[in-house]
C-alpha atoms as a PDB file:
ATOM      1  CA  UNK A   1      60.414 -34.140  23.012  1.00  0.00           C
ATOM      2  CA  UNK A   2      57.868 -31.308  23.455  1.00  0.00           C
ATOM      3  CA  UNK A   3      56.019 -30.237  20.034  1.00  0.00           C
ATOM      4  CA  UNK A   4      56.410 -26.503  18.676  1.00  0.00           C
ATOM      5  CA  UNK A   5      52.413 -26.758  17.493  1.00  0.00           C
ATOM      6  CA  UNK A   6      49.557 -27.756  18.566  1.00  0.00           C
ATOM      7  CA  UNK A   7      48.158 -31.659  18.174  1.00  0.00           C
ATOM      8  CA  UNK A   8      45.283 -30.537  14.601  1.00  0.00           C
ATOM      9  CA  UNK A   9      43.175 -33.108  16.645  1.00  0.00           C
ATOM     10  CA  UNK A  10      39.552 -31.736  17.693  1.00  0.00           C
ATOM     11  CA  UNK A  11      38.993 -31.060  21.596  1.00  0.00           C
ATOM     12  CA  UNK A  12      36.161 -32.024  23.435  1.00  0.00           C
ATOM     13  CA  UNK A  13      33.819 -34.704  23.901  1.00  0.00           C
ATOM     14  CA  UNK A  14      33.092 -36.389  20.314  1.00  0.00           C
ATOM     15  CA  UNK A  15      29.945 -38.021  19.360  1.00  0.00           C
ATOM     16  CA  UNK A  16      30.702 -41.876  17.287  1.00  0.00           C
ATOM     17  CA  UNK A  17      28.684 -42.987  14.563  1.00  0.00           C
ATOM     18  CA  UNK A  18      27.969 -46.166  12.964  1.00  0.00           C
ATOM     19  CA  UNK A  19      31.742 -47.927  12.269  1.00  0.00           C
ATOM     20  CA  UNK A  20      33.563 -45.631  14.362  1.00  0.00           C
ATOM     21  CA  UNK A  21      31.648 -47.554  17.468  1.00  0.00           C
ATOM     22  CA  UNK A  22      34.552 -49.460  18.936  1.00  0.00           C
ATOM     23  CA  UNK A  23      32.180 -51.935  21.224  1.00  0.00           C
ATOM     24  CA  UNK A  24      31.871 -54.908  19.719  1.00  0.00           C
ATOM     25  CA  UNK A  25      27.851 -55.236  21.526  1.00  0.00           C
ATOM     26  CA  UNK A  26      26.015 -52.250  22.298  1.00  0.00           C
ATOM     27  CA  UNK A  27      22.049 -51.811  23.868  1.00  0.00           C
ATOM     28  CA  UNK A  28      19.996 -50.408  20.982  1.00  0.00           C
ATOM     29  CA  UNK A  29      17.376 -47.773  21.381  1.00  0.00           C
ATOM     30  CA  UNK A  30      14.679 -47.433  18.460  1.00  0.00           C
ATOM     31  CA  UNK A  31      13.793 -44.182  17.025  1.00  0.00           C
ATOM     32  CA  UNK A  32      10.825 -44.047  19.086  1.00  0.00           C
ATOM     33  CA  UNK A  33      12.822 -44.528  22.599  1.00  0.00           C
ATOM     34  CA  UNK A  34      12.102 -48.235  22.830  1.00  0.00           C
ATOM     35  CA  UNK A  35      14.195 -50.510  24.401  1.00  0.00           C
ATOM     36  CA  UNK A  36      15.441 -53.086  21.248  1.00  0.00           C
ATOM     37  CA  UNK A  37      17.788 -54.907  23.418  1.00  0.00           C
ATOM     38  CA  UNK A  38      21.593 -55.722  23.087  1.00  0.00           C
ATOM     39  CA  UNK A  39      23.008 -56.781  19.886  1.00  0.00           C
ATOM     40  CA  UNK A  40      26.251 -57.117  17.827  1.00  0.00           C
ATOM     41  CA  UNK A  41      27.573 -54.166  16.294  1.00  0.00           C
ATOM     42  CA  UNK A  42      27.363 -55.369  13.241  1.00  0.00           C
ATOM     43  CA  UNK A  43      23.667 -56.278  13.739  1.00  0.00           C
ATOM     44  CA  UNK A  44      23.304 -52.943  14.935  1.00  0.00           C
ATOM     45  CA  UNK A  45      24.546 -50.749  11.792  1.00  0.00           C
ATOM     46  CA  UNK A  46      22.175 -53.437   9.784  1.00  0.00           C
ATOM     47  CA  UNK A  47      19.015 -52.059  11.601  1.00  0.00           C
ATOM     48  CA  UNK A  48      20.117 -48.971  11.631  1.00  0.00           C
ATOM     49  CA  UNK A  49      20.538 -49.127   7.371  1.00  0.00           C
ATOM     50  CA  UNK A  50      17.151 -51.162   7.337  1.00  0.00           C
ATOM     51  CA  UNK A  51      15.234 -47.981   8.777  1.00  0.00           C
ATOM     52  CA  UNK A  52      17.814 -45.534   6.599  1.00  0.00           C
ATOM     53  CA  UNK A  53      19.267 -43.795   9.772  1.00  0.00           C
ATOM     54  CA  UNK A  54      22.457 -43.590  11.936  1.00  0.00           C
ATOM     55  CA  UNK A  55      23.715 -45.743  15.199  1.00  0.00           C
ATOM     56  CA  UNK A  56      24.696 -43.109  17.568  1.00  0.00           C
ATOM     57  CA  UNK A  57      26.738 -44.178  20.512  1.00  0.00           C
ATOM     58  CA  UNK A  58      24.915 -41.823  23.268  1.00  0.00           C
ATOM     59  CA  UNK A  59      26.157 -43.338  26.443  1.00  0.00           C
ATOM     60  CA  UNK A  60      29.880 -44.853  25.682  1.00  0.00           C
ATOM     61  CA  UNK A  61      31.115 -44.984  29.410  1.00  0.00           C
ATOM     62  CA  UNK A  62      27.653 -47.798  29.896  1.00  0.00           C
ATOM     63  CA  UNK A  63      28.283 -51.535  30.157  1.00  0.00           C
ATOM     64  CA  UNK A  64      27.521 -52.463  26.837  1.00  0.00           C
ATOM     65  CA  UNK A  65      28.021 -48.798  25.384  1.00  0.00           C
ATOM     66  CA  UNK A  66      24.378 -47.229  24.539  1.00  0.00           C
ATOM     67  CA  UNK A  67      23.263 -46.420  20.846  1.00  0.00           C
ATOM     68  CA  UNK A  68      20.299 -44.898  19.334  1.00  0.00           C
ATOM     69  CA  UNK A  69      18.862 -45.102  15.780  1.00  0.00           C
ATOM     70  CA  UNK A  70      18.396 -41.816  14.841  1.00  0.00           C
ATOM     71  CA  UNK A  71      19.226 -39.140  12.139  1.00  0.00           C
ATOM     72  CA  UNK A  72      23.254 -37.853  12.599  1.00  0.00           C
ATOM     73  CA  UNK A  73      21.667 -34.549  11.684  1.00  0.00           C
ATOM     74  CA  UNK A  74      18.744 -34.261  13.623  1.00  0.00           C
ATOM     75  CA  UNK A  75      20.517 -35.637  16.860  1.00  0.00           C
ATOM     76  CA  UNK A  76      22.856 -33.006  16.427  1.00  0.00           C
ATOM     77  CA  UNK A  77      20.033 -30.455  16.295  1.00  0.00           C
ATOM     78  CA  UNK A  78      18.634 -31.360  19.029  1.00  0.00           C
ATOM     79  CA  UNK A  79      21.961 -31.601  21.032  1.00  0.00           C
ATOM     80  CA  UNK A  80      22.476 -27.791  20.266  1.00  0.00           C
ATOM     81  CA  UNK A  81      18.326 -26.758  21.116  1.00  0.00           C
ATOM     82  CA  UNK A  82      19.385 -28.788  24.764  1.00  0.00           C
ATOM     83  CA  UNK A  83      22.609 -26.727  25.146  1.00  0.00           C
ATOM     84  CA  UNK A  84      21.189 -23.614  24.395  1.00  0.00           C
ATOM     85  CA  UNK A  85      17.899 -24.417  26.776  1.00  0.00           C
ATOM     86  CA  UNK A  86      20.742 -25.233  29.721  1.00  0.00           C
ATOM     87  CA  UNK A  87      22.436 -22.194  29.176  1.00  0.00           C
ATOM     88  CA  UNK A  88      19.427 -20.279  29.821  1.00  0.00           C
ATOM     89  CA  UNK A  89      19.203 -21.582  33.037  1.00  0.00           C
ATOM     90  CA  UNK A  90      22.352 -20.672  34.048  1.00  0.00           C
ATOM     91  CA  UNK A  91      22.004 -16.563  34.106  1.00  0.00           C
ATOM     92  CA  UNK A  92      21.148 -17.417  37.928  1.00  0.00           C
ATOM     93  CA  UNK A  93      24.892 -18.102  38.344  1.00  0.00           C
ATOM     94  CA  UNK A  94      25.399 -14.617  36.671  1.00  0.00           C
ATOM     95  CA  UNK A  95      26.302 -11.919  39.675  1.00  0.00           C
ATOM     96  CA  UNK A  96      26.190  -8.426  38.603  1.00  0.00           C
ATOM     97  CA  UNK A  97      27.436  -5.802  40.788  1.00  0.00           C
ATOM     98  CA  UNK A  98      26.642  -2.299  41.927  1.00  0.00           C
ATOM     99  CA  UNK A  99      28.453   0.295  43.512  1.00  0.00           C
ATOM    100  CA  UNK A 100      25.730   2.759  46.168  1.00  0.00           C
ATOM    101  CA  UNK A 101      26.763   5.489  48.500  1.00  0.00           C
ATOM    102  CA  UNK A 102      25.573   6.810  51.094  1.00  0.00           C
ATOM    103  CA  UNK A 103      25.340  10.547  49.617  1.00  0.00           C
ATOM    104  CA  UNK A 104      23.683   8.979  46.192  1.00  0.00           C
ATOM    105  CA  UNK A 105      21.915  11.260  44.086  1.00  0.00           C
ATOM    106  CA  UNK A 106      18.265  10.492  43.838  1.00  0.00           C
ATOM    107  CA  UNK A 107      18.699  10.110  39.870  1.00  0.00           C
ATOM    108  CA  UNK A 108      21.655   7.614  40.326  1.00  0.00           C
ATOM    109  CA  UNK A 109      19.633   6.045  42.702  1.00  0.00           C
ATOM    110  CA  UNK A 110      16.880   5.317  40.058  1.00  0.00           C
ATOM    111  CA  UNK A 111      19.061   4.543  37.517  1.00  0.00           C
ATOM    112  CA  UNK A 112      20.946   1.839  39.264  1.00  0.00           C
ATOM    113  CA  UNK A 113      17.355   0.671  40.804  1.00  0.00           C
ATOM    114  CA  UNK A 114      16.230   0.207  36.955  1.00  0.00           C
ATOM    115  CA  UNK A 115      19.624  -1.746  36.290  1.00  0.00           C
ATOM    116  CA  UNK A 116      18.996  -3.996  39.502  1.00  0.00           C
ATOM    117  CA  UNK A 117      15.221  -4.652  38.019  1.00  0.00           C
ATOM    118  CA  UNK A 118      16.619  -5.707  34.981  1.00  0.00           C
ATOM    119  CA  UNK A 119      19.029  -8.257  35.741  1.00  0.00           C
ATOM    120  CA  UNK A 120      16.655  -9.663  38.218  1.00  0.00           C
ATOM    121  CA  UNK A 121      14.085 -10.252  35.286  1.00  0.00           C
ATOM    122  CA  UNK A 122      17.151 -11.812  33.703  1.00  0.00           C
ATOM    123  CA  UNK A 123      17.207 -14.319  36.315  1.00  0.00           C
ATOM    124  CA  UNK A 124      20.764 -13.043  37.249  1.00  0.00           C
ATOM    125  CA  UNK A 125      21.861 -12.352  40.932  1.00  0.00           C
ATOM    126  CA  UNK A 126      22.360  -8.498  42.379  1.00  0.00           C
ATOM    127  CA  UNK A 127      24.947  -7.674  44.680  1.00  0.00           C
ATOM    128  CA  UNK A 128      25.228  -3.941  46.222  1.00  0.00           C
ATOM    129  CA  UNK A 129      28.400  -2.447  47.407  1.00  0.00           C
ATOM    130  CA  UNK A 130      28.160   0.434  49.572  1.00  0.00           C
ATOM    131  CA  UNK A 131      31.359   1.350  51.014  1.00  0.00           C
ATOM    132  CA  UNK A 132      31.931   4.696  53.321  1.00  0.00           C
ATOM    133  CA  UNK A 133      34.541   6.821  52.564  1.00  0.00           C
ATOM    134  CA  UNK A 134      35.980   9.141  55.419  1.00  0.00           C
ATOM    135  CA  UNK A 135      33.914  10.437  57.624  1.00  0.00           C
ATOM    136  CA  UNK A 136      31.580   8.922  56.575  1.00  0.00           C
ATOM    137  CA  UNK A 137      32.067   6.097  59.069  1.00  0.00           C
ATOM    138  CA  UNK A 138      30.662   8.486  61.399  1.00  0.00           C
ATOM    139  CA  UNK A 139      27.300   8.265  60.400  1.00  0.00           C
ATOM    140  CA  UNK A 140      27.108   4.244  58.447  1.00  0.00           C
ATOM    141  CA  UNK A 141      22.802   5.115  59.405  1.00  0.00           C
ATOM    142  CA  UNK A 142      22.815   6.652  56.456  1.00  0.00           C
ATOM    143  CA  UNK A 143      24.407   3.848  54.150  1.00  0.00           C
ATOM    144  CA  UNK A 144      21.709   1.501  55.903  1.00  0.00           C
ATOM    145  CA  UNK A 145      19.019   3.911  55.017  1.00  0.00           C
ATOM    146  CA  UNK A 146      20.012   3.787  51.247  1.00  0.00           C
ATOM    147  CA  UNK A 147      20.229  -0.020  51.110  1.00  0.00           C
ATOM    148  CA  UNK A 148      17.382  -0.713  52.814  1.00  0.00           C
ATOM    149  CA  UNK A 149      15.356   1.283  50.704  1.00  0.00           C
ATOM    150  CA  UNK A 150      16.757  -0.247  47.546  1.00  0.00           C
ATOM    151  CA  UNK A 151      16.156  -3.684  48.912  1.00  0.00           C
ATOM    152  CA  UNK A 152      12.413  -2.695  50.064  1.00  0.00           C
ATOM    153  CA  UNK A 153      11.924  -1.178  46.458  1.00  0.00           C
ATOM    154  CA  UNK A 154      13.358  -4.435  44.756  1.00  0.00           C
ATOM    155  CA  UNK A 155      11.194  -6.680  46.991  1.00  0.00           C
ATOM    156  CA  UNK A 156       8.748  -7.395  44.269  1.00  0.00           C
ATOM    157  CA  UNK A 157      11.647  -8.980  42.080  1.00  0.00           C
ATOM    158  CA  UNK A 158      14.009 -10.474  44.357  1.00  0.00           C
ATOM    159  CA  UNK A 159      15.202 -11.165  47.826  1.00  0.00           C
ATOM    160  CA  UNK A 160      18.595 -11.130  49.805  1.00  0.00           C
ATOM    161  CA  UNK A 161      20.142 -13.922  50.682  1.00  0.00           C
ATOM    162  CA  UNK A 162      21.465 -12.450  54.091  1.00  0.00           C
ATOM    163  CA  UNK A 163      20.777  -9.827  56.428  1.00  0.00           C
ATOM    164  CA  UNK A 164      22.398  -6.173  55.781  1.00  0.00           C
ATOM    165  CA  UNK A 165      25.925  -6.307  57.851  1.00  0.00           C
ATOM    166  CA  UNK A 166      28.481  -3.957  57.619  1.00  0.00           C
ATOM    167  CA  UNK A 167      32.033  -5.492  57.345  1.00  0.00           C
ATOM    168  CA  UNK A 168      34.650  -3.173  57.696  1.00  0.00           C
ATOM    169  CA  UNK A 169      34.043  -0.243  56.384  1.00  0.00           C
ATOM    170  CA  UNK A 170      31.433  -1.426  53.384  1.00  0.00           C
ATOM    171  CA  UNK A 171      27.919  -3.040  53.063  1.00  0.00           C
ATOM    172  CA  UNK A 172      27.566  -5.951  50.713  1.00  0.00           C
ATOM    173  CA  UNK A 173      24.313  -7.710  50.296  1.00  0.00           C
ATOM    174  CA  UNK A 174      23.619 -10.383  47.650  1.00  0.00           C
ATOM    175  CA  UNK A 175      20.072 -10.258  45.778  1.00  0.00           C
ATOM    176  CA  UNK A 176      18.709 -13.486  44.893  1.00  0.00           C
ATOM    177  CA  UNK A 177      15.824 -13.051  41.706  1.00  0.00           C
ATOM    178  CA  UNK A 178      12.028 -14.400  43.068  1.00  0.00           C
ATOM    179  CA  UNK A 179      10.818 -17.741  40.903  1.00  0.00           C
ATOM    180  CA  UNK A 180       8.901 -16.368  37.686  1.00  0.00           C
ATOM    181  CA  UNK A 181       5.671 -17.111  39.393  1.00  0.00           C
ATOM    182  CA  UNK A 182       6.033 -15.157  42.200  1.00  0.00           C
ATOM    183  CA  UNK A 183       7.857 -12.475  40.937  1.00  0.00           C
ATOM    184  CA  UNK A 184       6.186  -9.056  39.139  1.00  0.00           C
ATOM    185  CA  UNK A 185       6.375  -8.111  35.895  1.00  0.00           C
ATOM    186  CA  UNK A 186       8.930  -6.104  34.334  1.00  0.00           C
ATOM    187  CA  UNK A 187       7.652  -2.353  34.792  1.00  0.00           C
ATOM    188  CA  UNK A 188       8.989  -1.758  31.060  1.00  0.00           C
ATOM    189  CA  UNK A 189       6.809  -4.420  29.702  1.00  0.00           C
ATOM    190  CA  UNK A 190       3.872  -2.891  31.206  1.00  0.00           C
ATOM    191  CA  UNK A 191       4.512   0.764  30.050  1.00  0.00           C
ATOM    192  CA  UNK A 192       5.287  -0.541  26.264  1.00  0.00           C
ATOM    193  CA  UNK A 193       1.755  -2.329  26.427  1.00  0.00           C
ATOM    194  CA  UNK A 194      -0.049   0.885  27.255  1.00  0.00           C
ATOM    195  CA  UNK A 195       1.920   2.914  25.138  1.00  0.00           C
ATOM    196  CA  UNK A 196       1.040   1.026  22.159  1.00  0.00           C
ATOM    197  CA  UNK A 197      -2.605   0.898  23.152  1.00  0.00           C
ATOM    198  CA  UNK A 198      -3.067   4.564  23.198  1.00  0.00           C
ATOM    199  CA  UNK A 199      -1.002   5.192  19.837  1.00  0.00           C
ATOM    200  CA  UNK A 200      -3.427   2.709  18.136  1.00  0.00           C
ATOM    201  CA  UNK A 201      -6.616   4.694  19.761  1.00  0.00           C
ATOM    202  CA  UNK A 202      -4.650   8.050  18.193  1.00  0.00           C
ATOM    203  CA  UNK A 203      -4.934   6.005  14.792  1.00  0.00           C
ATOM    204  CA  UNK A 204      -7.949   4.529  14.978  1.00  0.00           C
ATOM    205  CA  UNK A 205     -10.817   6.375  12.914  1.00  0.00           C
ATOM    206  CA  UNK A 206     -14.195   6.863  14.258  1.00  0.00           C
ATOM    207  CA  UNK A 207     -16.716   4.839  11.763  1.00  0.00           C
ATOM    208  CA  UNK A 208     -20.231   6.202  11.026  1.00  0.00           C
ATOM    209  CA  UNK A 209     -22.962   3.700  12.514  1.00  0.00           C
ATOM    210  CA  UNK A 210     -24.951   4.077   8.742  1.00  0.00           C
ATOM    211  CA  UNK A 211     -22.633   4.363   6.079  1.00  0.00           C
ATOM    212  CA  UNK A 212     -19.708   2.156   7.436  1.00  0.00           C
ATOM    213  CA  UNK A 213     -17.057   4.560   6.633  1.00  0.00           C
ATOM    214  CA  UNK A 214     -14.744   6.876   8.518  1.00  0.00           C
ATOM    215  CA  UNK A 215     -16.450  10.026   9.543  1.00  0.00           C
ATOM    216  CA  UNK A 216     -15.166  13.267   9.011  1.00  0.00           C
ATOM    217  CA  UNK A 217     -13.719  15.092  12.307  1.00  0.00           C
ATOM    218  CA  UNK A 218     -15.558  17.452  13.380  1.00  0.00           C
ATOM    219  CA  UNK A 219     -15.598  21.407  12.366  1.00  0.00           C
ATOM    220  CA  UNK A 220     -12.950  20.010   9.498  1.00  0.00           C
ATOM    221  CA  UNK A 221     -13.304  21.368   6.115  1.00  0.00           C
ATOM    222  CA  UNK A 222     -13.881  18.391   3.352  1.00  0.00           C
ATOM    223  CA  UNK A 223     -11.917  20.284   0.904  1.00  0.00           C
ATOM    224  CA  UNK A 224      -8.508  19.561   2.703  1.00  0.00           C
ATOM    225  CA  UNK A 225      -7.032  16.462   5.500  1.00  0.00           C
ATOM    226  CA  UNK A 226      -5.236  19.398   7.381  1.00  0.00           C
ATOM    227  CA  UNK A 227      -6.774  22.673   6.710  1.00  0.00           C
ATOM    228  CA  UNK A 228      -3.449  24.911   8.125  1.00  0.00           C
ATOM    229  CA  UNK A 229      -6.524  28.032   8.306  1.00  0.00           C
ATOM    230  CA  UNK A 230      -9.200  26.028  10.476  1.00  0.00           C
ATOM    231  CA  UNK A 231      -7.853  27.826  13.420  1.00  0.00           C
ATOM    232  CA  UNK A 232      -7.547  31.584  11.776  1.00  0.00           C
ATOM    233  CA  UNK A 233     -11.028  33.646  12.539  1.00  0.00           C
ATOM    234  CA  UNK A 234     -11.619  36.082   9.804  1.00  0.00           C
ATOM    235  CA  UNK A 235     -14.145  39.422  10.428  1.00  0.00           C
ATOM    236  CA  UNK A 236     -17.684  38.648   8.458  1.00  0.00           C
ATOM    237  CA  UNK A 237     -17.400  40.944   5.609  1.00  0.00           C
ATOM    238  CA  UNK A 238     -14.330  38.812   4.719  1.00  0.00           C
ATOM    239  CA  UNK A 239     -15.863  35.453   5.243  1.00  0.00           C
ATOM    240  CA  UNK A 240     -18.690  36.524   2.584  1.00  0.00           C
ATOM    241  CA  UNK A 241     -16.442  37.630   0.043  1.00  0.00           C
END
């Protein structure tokens, strides 16, 4: 008989604790990663009360299961810090695409070069599309032109897997990113560096070697920060009146 909802019961993989351990001996690891041998359950749950912590079955598929004395909450935080660590690892997996012709404007070009750049520094793969429409099948030189030069611009942050083949009437190459220690720097980061450098040199006032303070710009009047007439030349007779 089929059930109109679904079973309430959690999915996934779930973690046992203390009397939900159904093994009747388990292999005990201390808090510290030491081996304490293999025990009763019951013994088990004592230590684990004796040192105020939980008996966590980590390994329940081992021959006697495997259980650790450590915090429920703090094994679960670290559980989460290790996923999200893995999952950083897997942008490589990632393929983005992008679409190139062989009559590409030079500012598309750019644009999707920038896009390419970025991804690579993401550690993601790069695949280009170029595909010739019409007559353009005539003249495919020109689609090699455009994705050779987007590959020799992008050498500094990744590399393709294969040589550039045509297939039919389209060009697909796959763009794998460098390791981070061979691989440039974003161009971005670099610009955002100088362009804070020079804003704080705008800021920065010039101190006087003897007094210690800031000096006064030159030519400014003391009576005002922004004098809106420092620029306006007036005749003599005016001045002296």
């Amino acid at each position: 008989m089929s059930r109109p909802f679904p079973s309430r019961s959690p999915s996934g993989p779930s973690v046992r604790i203390n009397g939900k351990i159904r093994a009747r001996e388990v292999r005990v690891i201390g808090p510290d990663s030491q081996q304490l041998g293999v025990h009763s359950l019951a013994d088990a749950i004592r230590m684990a009360q004796g040192q105020g912590v939980d008996l966590v079955e980590i390994a329940p598929t081992a021959t006697p299961p495997v259980c650790r004395l450590v915090d429920y909450g703090k094994f679960k935080y670290e559980q989460a810090k290790r996923d999200k660590d893995s999952k950083k690892h897997q942008h490589a997996n990632r393929v983005k695409e992008l679409q190139l012709s062989a009559v590409i404007d030079p500012h598309d070009f750019q644009t999707k070069f920038d896009h390419a750049v970025d991804f690579l520094c993401d550690d993601m793969k790069v695949k280009i599309a170029l595909r010739f429409r019409g007559r353009e099948m005539a003249h495919t030189e020109f689609g090699f032109q455009v994705v050779n030069k987007f590959l020799k611009d992008l050498s500094p942050w990744g590399h393709p897997d294969h040589d550039v083949k045509l297939v039919g009437r389209s060009i697909n190459v796959m763009i794998s990113p460098l390791p981070r220690n061979k691989r440039a720097k974003h161009p971005r980061e670099g610009a955002d560096a100088e362009g804070r450098v020079q804003a704080k040199k705008a800021v920065e006032p010039i101190i006087h070697v003897e007094t210690g303070k800031p000096a006064e710009p030159s030519g400014a009047n003391p009576g005002f920060s922004n004098n809106p007439f420092g620029s306006v030349n007036l005749p003599d007779s005016a001045a002296n009146q």
